[in-house]
PDB file of N, CA and C in Angstrom:
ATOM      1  N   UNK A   1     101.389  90.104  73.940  1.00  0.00           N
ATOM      2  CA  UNK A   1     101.517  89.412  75.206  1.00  0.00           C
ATOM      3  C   UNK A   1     103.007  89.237  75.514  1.00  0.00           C
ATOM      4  N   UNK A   2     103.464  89.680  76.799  1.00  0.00           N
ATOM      5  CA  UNK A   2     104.534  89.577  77.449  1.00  0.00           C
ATOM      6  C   UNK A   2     105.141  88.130  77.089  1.00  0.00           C
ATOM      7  N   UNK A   3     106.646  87.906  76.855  1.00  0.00           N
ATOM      8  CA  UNK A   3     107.502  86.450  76.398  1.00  0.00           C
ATOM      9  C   UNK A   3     108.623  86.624  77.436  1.00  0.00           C
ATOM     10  N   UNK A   4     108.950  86.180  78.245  1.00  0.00           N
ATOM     11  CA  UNK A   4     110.055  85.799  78.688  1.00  0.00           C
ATOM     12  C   UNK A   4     111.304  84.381  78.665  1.00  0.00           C
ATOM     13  N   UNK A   5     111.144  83.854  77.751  1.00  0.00           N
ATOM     14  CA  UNK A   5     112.081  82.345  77.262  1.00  0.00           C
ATOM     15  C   UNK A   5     112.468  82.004  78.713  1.00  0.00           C
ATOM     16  N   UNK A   6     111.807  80.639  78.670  1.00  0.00           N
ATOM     17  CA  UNK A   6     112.585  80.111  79.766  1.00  0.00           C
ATOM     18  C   UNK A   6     112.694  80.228  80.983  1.00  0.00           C
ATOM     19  N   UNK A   7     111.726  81.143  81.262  1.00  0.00           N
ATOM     20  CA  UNK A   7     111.105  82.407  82.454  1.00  0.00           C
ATOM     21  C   UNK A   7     109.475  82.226  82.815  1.00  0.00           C
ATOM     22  N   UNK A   8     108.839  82.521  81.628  1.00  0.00           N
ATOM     23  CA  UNK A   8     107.384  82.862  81.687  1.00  0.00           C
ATOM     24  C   UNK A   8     107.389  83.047  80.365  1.00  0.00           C
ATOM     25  N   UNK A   9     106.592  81.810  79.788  1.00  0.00           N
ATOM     26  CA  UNK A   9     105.804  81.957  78.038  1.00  0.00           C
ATOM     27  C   UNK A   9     104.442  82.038  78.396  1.00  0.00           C
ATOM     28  N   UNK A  10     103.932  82.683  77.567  1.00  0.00           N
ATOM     29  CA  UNK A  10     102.263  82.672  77.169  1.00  0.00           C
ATOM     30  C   UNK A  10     102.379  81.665  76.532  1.00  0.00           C
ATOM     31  N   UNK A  11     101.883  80.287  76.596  1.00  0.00           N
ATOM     32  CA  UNK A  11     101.903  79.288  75.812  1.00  0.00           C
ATOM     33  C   UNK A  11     100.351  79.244  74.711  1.00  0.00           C
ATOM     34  N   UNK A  12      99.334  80.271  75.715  1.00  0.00           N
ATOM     35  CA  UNK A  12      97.915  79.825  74.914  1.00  0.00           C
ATOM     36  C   UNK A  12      97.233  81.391  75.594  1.00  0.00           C
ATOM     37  N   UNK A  13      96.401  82.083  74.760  1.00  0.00           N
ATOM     38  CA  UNK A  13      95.698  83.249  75.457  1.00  0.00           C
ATOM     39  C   UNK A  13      94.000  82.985  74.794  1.00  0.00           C
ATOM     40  N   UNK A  14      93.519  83.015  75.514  1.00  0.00           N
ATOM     41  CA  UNK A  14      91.999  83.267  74.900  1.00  0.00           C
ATOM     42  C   UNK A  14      91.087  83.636  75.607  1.00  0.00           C
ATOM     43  N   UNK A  15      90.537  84.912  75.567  1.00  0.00           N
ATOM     44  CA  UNK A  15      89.667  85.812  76.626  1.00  0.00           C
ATOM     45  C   UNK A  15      89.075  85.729  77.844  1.00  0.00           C
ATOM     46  N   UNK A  16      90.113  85.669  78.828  1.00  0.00           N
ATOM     47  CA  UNK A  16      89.327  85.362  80.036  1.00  0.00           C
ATOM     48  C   UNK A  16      90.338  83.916  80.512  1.00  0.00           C
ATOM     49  N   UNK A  17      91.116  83.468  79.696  1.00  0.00           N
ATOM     50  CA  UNK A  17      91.848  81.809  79.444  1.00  0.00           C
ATOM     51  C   UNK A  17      93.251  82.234  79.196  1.00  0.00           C
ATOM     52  N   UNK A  18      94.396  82.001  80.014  1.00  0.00           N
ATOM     53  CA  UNK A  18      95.663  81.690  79.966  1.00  0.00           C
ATOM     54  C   UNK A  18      96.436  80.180  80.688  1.00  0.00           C
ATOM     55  N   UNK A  19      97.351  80.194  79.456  1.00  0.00           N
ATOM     56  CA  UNK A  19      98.255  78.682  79.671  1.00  0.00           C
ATOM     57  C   UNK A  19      99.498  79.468  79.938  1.00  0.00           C
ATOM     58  N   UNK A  20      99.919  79.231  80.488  1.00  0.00           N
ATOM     59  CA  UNK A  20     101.514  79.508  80.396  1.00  0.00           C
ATOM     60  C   UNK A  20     102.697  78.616  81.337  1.00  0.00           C
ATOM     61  N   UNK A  21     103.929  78.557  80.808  1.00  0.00           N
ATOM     62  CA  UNK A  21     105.462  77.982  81.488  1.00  0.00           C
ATOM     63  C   UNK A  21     105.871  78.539  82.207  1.00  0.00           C
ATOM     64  N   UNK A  22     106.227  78.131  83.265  1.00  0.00           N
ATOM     65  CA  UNK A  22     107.029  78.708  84.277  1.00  0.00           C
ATOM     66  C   UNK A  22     108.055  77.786  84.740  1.00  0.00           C
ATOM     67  N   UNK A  23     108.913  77.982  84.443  1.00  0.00           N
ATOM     68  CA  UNK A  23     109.912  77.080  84.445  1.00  0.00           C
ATOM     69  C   UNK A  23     110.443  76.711  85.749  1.00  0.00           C
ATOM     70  N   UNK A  24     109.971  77.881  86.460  1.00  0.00           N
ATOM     71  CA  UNK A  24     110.237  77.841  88.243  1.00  0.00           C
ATOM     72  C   UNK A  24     109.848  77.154  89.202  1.00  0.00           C
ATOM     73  N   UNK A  25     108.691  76.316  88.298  1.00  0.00           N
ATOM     74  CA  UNK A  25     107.350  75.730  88.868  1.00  0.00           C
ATOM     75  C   UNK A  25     107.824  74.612  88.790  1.00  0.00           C
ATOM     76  N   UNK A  26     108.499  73.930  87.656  1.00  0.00           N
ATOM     77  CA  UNK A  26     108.587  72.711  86.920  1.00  0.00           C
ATOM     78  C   UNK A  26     109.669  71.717  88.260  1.00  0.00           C
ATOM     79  N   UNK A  27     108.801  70.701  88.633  1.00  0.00           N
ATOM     80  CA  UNK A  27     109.617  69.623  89.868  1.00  0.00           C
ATOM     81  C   UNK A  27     109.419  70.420  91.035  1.00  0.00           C
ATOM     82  N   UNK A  28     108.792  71.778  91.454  1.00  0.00           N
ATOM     83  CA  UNK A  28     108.616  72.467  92.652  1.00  0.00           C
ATOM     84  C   UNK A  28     107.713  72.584  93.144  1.00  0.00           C
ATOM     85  N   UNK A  29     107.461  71.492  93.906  1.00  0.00           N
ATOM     86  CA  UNK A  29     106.052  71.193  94.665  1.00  0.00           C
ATOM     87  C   UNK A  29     105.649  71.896  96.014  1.00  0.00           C
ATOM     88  N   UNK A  30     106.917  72.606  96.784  1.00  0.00           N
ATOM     89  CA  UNK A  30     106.832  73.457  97.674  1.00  0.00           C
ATOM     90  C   UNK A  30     106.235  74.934  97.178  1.00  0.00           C
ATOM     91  N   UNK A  31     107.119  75.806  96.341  1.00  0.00           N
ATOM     92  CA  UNK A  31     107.007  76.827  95.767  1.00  0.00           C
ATOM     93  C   UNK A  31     105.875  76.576  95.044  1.00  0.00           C
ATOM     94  N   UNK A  32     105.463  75.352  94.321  1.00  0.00           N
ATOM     95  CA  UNK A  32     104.090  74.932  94.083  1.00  0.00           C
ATOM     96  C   UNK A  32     102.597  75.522  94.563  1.00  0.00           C
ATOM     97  N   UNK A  33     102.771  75.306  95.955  1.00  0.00           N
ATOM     98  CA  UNK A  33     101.443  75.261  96.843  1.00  0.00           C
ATOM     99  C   UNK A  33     101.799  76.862  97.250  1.00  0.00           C
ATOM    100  N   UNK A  34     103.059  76.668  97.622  1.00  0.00           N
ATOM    101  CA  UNK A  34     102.713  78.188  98.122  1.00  0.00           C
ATOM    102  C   UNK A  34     102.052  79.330  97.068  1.00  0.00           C
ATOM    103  N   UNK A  35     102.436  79.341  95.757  1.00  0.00           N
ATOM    104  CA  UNK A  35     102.277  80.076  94.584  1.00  0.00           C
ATOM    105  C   UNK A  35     100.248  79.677  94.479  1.00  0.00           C
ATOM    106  N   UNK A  36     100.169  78.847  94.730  1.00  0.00           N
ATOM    107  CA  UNK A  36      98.587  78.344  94.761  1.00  0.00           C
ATOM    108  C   UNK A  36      97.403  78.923  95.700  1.00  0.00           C
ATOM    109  N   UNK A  37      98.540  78.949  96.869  1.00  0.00           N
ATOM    110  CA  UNK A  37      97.587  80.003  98.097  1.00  0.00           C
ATOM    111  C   UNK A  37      97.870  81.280  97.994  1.00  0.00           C
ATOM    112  N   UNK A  38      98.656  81.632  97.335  1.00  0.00           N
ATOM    113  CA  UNK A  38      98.556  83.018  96.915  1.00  0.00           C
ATOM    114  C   UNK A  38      97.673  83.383  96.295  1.00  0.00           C
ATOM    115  N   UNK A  39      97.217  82.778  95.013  1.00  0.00           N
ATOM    116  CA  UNK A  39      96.534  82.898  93.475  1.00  0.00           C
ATOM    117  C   UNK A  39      95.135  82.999  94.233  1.00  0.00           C
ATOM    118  N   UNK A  40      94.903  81.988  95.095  1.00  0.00           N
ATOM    119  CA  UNK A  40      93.768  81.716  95.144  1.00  0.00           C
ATOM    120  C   UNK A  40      93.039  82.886  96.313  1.00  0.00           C
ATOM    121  N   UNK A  41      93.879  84.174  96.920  1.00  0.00           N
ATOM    122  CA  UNK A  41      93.447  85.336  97.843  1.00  0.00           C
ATOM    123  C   UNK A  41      92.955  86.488  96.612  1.00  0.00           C
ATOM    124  N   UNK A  42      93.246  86.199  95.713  1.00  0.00           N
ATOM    125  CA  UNK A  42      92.674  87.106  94.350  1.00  0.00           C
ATOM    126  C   UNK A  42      91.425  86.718  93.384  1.00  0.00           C
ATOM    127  N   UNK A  43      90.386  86.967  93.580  1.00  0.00           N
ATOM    128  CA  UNK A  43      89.242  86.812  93.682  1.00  0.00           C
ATOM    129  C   UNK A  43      88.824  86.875  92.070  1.00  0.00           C
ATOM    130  N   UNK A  44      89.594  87.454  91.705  1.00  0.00           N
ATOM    131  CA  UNK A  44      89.340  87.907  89.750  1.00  0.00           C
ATOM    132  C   UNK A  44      89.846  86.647  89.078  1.00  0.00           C
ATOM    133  N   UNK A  45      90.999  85.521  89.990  1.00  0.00           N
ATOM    134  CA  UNK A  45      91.791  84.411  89.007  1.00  0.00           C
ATOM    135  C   UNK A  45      91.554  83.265  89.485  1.00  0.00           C
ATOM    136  N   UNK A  46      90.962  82.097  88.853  1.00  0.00           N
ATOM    137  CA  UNK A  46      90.470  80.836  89.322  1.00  0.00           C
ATOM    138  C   UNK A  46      91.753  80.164  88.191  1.00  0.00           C
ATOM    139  N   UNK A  47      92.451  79.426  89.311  1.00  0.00           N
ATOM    140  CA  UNK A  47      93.487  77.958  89.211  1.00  0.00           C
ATOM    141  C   UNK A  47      92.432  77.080  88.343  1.00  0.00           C
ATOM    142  N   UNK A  48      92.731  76.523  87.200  1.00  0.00           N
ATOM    143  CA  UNK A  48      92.177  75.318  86.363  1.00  0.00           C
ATOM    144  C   UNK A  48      93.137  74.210  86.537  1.00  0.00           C
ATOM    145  N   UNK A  49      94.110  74.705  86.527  1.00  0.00           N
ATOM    146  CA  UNK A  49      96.096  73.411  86.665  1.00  0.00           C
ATOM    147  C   UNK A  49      97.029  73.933  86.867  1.00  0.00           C
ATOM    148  N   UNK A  50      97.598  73.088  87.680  1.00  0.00           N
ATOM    149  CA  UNK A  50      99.141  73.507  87.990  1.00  0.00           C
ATOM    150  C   UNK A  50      99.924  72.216  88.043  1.00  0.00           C
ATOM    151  N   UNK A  51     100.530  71.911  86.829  1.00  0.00           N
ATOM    152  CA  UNK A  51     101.327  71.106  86.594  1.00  0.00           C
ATOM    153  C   UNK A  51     102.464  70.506  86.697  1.00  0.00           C
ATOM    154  N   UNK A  52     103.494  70.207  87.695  1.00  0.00           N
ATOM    155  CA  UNK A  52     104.617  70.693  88.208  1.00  0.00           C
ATOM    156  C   UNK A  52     105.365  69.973  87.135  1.00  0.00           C
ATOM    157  N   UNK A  53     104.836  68.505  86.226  1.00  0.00           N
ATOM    158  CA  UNK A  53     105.995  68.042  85.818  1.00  0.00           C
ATOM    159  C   UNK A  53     106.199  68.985  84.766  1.00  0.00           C
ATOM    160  N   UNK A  54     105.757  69.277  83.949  1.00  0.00           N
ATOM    161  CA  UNK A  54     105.624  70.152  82.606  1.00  0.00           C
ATOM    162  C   UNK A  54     106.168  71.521  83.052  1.00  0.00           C
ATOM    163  N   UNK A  55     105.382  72.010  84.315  1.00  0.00           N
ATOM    164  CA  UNK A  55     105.942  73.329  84.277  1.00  0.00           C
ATOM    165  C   UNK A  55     104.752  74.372  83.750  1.00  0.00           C
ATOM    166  N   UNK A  56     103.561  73.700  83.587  1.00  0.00           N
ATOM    167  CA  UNK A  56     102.335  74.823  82.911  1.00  0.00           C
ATOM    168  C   UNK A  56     101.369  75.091  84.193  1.00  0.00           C
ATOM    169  N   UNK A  57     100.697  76.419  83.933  1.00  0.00           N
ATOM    170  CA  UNK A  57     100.241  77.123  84.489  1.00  0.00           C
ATOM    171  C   UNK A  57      98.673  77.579  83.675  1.00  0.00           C
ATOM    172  N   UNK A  58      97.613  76.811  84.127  1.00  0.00           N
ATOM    173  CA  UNK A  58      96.085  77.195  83.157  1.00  0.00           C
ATOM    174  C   UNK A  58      95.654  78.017  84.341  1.00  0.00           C
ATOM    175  N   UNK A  59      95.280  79.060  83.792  1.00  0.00           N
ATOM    176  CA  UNK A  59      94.042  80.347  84.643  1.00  0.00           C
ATOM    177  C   UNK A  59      93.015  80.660  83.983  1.00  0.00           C
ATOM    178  N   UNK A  60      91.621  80.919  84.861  1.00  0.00           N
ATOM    179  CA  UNK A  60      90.984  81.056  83.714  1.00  0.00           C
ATOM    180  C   UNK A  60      90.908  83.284  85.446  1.00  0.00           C
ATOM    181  N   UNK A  61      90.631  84.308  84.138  1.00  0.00           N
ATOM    182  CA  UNK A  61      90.572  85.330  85.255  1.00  0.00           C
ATOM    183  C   UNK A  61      89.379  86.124  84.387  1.00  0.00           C
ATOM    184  N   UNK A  62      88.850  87.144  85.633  1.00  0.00           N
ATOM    185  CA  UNK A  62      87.560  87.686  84.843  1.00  0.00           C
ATOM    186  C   UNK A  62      88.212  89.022  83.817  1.00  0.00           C
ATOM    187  N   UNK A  63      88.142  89.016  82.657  1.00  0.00           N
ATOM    188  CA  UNK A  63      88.929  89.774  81.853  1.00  0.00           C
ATOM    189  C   UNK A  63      88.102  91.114  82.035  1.00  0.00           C
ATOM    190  N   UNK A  64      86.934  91.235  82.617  1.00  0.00           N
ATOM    191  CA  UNK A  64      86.321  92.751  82.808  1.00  0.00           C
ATOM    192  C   UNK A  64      87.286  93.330  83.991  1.00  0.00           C
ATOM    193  N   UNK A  65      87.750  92.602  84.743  1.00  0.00           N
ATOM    194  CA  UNK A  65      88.458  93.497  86.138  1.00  0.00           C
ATOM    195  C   UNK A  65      89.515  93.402  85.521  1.00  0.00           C
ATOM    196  N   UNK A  66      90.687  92.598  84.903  1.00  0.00           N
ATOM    197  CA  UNK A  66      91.461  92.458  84.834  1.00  0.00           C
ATOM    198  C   UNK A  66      92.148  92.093  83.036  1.00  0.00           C
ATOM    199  N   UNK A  67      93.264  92.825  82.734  1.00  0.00           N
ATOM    200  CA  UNK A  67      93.674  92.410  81.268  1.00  0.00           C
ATOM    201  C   UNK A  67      94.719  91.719  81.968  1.00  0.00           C
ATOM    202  N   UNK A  68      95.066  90.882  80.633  1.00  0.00           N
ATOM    203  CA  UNK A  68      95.900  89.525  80.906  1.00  0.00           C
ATOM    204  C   UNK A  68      97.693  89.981  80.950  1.00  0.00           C
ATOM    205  N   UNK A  69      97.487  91.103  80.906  1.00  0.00           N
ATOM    206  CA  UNK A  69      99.335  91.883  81.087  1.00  0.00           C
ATOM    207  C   UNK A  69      99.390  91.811  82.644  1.00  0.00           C
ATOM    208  N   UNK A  70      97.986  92.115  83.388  1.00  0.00           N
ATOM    209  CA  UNK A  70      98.295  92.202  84.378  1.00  0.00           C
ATOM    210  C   UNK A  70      98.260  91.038  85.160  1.00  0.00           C
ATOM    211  N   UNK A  71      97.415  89.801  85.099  1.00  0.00           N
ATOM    212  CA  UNK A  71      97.469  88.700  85.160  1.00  0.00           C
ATOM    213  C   UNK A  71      99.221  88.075  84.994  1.00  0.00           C
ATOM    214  N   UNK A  72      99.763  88.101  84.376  1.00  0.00           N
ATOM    215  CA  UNK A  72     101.282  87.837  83.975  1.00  0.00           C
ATOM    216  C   UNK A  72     101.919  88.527  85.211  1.00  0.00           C
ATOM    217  N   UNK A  73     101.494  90.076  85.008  1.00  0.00           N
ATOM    218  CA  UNK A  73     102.650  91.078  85.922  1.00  0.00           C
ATOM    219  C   UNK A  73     101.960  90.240  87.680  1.00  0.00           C
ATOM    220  N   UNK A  74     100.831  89.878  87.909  1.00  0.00           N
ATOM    221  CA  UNK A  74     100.552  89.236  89.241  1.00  0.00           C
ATOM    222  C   UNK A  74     101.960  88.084  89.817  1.00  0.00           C
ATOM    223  N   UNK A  75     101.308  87.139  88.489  1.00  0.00           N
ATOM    224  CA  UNK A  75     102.413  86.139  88.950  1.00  0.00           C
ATOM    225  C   UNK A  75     104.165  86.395  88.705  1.00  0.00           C
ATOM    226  N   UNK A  76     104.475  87.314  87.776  1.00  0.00           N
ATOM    227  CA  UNK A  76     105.732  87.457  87.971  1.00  0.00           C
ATOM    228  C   UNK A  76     106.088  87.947  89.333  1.00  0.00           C
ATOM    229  N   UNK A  77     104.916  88.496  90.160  1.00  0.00           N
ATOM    230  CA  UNK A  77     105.754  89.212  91.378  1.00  0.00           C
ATOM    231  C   UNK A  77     105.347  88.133  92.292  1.00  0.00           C
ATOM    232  N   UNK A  78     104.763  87.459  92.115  1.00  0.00           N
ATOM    233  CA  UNK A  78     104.171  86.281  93.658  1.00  0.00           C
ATOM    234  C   UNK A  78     105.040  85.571  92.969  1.00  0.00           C
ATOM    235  N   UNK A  79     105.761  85.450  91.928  1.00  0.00           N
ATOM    236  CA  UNK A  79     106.981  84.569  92.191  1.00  0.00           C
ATOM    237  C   UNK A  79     108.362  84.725  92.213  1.00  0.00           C
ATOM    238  N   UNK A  80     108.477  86.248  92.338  1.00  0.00           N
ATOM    239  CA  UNK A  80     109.863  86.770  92.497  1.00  0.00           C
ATOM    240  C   UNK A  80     110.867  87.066  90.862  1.00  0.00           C
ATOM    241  N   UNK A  81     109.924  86.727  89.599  1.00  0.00           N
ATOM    242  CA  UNK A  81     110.881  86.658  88.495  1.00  0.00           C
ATOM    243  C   UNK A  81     111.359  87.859  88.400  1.00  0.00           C
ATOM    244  N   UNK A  82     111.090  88.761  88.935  1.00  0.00           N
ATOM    245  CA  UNK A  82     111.795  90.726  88.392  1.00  0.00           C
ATOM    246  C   UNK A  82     113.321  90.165  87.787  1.00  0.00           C
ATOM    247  N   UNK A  83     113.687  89.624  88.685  1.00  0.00           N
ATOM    248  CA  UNK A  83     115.461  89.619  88.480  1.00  0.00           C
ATOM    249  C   UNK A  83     115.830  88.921  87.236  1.00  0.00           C
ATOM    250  N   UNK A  84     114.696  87.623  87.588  1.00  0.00           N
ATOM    251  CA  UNK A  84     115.027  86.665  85.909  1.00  0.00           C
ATOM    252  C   UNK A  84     115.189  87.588  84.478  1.00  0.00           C
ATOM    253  N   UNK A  85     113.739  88.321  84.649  1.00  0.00           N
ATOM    254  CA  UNK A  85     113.164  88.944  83.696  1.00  0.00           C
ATOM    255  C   UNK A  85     114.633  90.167  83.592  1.00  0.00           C
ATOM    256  N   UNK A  86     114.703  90.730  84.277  1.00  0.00           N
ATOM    257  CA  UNK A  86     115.875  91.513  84.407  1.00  0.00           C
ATOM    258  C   UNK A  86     116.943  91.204  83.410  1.00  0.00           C
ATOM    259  N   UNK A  87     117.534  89.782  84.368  1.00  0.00           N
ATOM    260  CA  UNK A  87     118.260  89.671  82.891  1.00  0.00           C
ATOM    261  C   UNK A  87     118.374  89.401  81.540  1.00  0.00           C
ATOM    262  N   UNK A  88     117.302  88.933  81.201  1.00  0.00           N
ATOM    263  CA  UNK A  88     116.394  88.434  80.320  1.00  0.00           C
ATOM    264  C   UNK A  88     116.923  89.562  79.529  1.00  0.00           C
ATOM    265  N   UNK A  89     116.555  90.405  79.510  1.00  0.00           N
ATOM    266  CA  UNK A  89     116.567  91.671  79.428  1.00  0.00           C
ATOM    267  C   UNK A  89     117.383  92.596  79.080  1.00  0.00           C
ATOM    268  N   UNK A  90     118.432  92.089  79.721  1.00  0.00           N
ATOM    269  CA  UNK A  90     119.531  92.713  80.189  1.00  0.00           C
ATOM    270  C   UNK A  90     119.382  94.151  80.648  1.00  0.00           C
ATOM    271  N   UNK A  91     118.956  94.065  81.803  1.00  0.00           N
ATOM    272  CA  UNK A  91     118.791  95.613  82.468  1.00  0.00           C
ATOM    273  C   UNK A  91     119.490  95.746  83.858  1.00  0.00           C
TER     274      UNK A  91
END
């Protein structure tokens, strides 16, 4: 499972069940909702929490349509991290 520190952790995976940090999230109650009405036009990923003080992210998604790399690669792009991850990276 994809790690990005400080970016996007998999904090918890279990079939069909992801937790994860987003640090982008954490005190961002605008970028919040918007990131929420996004999630929720994708029919395979049901919102369980979105936590702003913490910064965690629970999904539960149907793992027959979807593996959880791609679940990750969803929200890295509905939230713009390419660049984070980028440098992350250093690329």
């Amino acid at each position: 499972m994809p790690n990005f520190k400080r970016v996007l952790e998999v904090r918890h995976y279990f079939p069909g069940r992801l937790r994860l940090y987003v640090l982008l999230l954490k005190n961002n109650l605008e970028l919040t909702e918007l990131f929420k009405n996004q999630l929720k036009k994708i029919d395979s990923i049901e919102i369980k929490n979105i936590n702003t003080t913490t910064g965690t992210v629970l999904l539960n998604f149907k793992e027959k349509d979807m593996k959880p790399v791609l679940v990750i690669g969803i929200i890295i792009k509905l939230l713009g991290l390419e660049e984070k991850i980028g440098k992350k990276m250093n690329l």
